[in-house]
Structure formats: C-alpha cells, structure tokens
N, C-alpha and C. Protein backbone atom coordinates (compact mmCIF):
# COMPACT_ATOMS: atom_id res chain seq x y z
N UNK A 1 -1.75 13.50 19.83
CA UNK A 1 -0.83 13.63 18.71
C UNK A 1 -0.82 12.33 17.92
N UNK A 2 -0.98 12.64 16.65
CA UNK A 2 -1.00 11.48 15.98
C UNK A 2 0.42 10.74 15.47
N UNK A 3 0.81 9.50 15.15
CA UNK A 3 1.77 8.70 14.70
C UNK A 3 1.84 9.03 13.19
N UNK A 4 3.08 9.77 12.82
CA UNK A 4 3.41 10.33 11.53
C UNK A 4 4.73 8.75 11.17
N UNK A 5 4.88 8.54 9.79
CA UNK A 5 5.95 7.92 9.56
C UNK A 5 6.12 8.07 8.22
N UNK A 6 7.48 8.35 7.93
CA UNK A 6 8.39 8.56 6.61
C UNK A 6 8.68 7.50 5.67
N UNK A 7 8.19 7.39 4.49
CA UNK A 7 8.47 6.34 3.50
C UNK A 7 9.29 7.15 2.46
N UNK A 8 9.76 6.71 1.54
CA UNK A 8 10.72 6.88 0.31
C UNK A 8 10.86 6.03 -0.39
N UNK A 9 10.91 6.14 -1.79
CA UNK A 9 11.18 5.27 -3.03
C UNK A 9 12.33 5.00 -2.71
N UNK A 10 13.19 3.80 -4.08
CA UNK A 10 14.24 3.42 -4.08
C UNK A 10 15.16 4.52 -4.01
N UNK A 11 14.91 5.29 -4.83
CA UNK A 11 16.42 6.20 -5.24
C UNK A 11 16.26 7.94 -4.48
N UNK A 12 15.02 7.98 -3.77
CA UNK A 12 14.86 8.89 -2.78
C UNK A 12 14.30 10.10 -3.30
N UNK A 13 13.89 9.99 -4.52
CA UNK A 13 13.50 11.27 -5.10
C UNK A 13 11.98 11.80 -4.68
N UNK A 14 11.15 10.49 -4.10
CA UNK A 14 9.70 10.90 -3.40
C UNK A 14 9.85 10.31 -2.13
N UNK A 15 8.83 11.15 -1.25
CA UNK A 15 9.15 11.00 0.13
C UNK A 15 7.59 10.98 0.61
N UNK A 16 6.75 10.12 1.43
CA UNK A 16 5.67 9.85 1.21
C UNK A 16 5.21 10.07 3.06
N UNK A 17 4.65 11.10 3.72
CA UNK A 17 4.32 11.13 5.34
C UNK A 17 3.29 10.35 5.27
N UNK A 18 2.82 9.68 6.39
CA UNK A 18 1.96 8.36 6.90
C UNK A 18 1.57 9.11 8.28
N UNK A 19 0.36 9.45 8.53
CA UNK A 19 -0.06 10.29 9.65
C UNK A 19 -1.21 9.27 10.15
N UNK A 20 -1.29 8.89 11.43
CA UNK A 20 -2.47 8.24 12.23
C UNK A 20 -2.16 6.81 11.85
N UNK A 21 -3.14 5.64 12.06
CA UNK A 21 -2.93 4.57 11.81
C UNK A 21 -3.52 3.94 10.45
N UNK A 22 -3.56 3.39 10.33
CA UNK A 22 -4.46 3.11 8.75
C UNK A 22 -5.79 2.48 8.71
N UNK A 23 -6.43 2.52 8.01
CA UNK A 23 -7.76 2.06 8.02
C UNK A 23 -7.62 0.46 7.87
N UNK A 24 -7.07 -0.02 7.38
CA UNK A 24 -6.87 -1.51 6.99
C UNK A 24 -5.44 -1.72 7.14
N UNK A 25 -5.20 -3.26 7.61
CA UNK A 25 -3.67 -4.12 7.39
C UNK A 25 -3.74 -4.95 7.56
N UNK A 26 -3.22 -5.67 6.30
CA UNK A 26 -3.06 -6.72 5.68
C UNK A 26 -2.79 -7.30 4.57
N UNK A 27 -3.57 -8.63 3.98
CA UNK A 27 -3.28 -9.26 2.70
C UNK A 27 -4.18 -9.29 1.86
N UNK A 28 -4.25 -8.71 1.24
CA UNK A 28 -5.79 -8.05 -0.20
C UNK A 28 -5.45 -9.56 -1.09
N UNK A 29 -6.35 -10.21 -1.32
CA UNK A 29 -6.60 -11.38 -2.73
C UNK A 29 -7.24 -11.11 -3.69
N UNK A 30 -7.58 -9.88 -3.37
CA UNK A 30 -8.75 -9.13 -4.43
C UNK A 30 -8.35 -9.04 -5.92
N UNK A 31 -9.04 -9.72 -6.99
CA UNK A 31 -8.81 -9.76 -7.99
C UNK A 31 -8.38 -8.20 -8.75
N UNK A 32 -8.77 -7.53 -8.23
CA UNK A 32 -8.23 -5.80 -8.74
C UNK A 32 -7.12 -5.45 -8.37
N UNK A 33 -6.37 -5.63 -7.18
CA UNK A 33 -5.36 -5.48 -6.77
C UNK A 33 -4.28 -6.16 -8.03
N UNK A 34 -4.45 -7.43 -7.91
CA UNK A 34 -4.07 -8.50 -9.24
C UNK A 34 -3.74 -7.81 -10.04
N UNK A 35 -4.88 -7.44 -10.58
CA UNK A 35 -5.07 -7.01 -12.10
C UNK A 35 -4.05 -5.35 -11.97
N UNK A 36 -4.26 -4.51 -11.23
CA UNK A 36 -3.49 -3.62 -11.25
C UNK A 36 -2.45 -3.73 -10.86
N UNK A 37 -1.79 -4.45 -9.90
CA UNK A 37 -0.31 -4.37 -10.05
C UNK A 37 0.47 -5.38 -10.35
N UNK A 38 -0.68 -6.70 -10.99
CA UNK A 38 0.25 -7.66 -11.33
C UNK A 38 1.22 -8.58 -10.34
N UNK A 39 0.46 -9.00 -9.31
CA UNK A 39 0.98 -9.57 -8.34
C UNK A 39 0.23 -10.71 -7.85
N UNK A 40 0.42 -11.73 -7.05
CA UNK A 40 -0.44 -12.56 -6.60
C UNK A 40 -1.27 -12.56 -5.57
N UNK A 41 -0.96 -11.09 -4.50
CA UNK A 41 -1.82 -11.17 -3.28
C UNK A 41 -0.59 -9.19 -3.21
N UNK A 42 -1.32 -8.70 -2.17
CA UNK A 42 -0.73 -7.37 -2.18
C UNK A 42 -0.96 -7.25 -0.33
N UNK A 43 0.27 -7.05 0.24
CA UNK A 43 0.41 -6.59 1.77
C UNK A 43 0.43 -5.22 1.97
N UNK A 44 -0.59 -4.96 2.59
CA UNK A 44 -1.31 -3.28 2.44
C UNK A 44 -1.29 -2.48 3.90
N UNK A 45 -1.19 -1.12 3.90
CA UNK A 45 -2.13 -0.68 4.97
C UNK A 45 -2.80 -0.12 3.75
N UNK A 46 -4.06 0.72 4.33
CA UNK A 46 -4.51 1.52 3.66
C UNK A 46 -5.39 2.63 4.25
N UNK A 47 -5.49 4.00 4.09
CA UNK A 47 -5.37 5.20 4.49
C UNK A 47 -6.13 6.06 3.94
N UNK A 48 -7.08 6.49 4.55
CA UNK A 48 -7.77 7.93 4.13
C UNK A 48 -6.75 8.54 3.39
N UNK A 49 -6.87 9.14 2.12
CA UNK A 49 -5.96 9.99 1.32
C UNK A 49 -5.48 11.47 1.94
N UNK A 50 -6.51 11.87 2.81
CA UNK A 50 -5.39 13.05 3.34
C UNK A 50 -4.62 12.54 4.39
N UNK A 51 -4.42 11.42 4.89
CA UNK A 51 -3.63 10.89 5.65
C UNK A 51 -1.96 10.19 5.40
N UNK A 52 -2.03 10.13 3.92
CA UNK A 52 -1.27 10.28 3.23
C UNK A 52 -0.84 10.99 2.40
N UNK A 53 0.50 11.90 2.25
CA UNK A 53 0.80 12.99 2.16
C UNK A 53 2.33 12.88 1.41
N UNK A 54 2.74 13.60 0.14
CA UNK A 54 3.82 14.25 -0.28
C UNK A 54 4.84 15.32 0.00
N UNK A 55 5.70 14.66 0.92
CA UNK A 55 6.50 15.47 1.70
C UNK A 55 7.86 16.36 0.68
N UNK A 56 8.41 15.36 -0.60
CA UNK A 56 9.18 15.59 -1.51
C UNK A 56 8.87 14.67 -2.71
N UNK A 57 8.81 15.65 -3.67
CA UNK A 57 9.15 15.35 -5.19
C UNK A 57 7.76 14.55 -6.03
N UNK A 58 7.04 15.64 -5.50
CA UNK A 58 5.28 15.60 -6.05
C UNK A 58 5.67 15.20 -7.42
N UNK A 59 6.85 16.80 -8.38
CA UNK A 59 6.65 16.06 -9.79
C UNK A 59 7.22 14.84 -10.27
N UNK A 60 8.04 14.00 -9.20
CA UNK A 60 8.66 12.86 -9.70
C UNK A 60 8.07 11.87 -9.98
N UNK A 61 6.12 12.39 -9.24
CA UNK A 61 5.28 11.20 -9.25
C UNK A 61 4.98 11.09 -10.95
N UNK A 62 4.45 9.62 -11.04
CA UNK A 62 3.44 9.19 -12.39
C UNK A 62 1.72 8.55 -12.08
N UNK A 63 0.84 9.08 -12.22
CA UNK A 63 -0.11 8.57 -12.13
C UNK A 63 -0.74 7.47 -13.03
N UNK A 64 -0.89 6.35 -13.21
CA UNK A 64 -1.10 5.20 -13.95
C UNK A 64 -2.80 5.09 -13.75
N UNK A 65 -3.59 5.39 -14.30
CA UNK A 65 -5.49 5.16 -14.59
C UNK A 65 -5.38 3.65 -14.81
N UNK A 66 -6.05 2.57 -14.25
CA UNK A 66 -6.42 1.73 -14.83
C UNK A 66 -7.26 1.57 -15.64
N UNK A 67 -7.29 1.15 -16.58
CA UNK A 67 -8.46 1.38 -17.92
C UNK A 67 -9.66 1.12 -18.08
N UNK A 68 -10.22 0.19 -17.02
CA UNK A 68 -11.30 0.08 -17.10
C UNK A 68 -12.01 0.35 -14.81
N UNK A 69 -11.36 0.42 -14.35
CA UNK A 69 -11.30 0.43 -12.90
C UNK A 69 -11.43 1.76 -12.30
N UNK A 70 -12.23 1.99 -11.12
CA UNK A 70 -11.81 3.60 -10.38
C UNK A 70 -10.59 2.93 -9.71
N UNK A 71 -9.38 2.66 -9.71
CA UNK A 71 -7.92 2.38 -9.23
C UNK A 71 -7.00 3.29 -10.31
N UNK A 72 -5.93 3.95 -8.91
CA UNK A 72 -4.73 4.01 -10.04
C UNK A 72 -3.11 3.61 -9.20
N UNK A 73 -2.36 3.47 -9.63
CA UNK A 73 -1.10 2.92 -9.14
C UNK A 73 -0.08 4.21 -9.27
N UNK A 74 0.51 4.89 -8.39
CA UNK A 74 1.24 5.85 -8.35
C UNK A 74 2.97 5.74 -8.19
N UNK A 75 3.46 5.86 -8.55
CA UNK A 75 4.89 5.67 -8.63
C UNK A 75 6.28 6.28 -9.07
N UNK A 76 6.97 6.25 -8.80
CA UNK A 76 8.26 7.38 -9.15
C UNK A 76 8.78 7.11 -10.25
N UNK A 77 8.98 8.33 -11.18
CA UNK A 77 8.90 8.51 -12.41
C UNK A 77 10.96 7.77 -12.43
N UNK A 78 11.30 8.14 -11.34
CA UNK A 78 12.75 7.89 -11.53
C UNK A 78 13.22 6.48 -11.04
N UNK A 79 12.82 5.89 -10.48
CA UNK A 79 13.20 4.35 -10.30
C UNK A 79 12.28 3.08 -10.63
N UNK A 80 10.96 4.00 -10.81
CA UNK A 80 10.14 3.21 -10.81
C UNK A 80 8.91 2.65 -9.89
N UNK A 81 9.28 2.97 -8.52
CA UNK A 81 8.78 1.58 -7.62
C UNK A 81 7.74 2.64 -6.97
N UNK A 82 6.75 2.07 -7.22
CA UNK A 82 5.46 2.13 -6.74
C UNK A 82 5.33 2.59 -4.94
N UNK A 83 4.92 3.92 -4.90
CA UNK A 83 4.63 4.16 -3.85
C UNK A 83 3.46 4.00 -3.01
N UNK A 84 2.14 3.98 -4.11
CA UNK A 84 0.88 4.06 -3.52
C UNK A 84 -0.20 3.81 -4.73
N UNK A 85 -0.66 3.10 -4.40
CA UNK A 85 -2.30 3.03 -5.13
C UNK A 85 -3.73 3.16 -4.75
N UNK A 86 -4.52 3.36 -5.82
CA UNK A 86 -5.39 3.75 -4.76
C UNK A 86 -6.77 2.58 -5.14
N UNK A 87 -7.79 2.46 -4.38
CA UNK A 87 -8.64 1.84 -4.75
C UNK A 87 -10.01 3.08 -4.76
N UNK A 88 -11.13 2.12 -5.29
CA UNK A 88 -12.59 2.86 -6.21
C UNK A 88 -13.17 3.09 -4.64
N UNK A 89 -12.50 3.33 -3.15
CA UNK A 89 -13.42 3.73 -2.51
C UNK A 89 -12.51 5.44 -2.08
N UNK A 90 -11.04 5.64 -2.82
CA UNK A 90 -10.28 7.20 -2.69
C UNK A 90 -9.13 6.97 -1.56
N UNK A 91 -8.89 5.23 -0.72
CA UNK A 91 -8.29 4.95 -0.16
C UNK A 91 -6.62 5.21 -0.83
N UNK A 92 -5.65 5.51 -0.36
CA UNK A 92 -4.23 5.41 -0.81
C UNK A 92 -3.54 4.14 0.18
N UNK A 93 -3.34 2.87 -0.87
CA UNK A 93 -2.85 1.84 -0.26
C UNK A 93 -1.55 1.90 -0.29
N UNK A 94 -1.02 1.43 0.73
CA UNK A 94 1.00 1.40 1.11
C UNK A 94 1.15 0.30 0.90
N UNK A 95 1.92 0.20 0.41
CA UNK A 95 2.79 -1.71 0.93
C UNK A 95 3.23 -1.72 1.85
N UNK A 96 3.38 -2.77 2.73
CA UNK A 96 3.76 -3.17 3.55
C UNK A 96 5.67 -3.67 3.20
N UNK A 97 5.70 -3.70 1.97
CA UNK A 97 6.90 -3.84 1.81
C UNK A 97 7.35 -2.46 1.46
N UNK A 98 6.90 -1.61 1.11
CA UNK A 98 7.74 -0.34 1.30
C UNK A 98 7.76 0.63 2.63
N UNK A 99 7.07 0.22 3.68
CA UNK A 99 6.92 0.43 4.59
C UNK A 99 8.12 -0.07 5.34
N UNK A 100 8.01 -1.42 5.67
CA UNK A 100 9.06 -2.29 6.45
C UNK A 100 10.76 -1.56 5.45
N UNK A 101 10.83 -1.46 4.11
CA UNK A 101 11.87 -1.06 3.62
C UNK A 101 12.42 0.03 4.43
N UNK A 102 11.34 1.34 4.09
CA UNK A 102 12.15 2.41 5.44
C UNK A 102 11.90 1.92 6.65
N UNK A 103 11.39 1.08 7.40
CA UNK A 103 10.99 1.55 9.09
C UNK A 103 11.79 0.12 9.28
N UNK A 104 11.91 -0.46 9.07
CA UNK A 104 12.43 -2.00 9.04
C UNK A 104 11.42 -3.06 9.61
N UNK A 105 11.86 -4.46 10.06
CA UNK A 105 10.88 -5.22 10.24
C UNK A 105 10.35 -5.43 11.33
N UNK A 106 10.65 -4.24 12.20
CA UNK A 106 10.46 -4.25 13.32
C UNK A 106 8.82 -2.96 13.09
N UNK A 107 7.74 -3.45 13.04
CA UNK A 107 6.89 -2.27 12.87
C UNK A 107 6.38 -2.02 14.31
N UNK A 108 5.55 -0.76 14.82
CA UNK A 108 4.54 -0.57 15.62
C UNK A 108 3.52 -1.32 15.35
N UNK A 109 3.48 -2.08 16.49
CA UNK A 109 1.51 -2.86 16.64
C UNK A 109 0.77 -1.72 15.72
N UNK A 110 0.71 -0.75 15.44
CA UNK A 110 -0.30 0.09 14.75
C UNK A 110 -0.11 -0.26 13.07
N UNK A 111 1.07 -0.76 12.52
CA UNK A 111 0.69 -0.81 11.44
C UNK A 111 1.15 -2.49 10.89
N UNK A 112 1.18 -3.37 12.05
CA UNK A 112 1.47 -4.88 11.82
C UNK A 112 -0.05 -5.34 11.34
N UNK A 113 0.43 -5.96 9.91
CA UNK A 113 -0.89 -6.84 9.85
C UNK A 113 -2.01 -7.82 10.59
N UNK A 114 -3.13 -7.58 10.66
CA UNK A 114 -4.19 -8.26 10.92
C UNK A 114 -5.01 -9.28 10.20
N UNK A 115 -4.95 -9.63 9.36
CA UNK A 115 -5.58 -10.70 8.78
C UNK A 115 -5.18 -10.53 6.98
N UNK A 116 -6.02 -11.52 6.78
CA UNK A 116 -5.94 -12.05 5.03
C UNK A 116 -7.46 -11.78 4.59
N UNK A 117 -7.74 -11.09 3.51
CA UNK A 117 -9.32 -10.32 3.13
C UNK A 117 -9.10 -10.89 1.39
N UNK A 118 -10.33 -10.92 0.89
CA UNK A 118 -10.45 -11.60 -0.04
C UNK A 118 -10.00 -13.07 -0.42
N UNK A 119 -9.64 -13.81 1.44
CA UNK A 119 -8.78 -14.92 0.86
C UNK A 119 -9.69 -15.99 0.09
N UNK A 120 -11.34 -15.79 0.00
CA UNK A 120 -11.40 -16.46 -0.96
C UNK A 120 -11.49 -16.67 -2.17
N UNK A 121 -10.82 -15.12 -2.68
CA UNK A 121 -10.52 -15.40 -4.29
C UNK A 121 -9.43 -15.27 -4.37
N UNK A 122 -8.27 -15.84 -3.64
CA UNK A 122 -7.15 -15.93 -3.65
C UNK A 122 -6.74 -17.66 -4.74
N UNK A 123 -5.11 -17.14 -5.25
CA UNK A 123 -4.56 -18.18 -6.22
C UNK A 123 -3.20 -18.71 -5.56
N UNK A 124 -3.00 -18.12 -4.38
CA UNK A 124 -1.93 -18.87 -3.22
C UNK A 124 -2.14 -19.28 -2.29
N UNK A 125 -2.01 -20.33 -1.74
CA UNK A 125 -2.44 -20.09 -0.14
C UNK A 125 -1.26 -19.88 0.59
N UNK A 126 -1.86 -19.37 1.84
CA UNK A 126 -0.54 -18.29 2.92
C UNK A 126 -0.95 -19.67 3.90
N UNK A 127 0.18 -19.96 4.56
CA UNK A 127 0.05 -20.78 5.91
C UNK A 127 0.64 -19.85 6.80
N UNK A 128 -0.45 -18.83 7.52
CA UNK A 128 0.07 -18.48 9.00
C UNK A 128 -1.03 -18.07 9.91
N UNK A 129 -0.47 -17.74 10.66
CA UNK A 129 -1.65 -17.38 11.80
C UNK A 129 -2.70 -16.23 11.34
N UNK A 130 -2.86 -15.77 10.59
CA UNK A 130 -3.61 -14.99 10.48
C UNK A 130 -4.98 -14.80 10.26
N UNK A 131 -5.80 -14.53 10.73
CA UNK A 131 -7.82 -14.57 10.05
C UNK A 131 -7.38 -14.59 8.47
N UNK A 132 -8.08 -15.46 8.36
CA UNK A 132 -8.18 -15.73 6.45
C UNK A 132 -10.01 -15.34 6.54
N UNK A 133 -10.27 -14.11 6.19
CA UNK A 133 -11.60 -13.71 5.84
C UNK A 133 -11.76 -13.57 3.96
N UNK A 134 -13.01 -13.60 3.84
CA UNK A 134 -13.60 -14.13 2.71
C UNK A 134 -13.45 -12.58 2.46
C-alpha cells in the first residue's frame, strides 16, 4: 500500500492527494525554477504526474504556460497560492512549504529533503548539512 498525503491551498478551495514517495527532494537552484516562480532557490518534492492528483476544486485551478519554457505553474484561482508546477520532463513539483503547511514540520523520512541540485547555479548560499550537488 502506498503513502497517500493531503495538501490544500490557503483558503481550501483545492485539495491536492500525494500518493507514493516522490521522485526527487529537495533544493532546485535551477535557473527555470527562478525564472518561473520568481524565487531564489525552490524546496521541492517532485512526482510522476499521475501521482499527483485533484481530490477538490479542479475548476478553482489556473494554469500559467511559461512563455518561452515546457514549465507551467498551477495555482488557485481563489487565493492565489501555488499548488504545483510542473517542469519540461511532465514532473508535478510540490513545495515543500506547502507540504509542511498541511502535514506540519514534522515530515515522514519519505518526503524530508535530501540534498541541494543545481547548487552551482545558485545566487544564495544555504549553510547546512546537506549534499550541495552541481
């Protein structure tokens, strides 16, 4: 039996199932990530797309195309806050901060980060224990 877990936007109108463990976790430096959500580094799992699943309020979603990228950034039409994006390989990435929001900061070893990826085109540096891979 696989490990299912429940996410939700701010104001509860989308409800997002998380089935199995994720393909990746961690800290993306990847200049695309950047560029699409406008952030300095992005704390991810990330998930085969049928592994991630719309449990409530499909039409509340907004799909955002990046304009020149196979990425898009998905998010609730009613508060705003970004549930999932995806990258040019069909992956659906989570945050790790909307994750810890519903489950708290207490996660399962299955979806605690493992390292830092792209840290060398990174524009912060992180001081922690973690593999800083290129």
């Amino acid at each position: 039996m696989s490990n299912q877990y429940s996410v939700e936007c701010d104001c509860g109108a989308v409800s997002l199932i998380l089935s199995g463990e994720p393909k990746v976790r961690g800290f993306c430096h990847c200049e695309d990530c950047r560029d699409l959500l406008k952030i300095p580094y992005h704390s991810v799992t990330a998930w085969d797309a049928d592994k991630v699943s719309v449990s409530k309020g499909e039409d509340q979603l907004v799909y955002f195309q990046h304009p020149s990228k196979r990425m898009q950034r998905v998010y609730c039409k009613g508060c705003g806050e970004t549930l999932f994006n995806t990258n040019a390989m069909g992956w659906r990435i989570v945050s790790q901060l909307l994750i810890r929001k519903c489950l708290g900061d207490e996660l399962p070893d299955a979806l605690q980060s493992q390292s830092h990826f792209f840290y060398d085109r990174r524009i912060v540096d992180i001081n922690d224990s973690l593999p800083k891979r290129p």
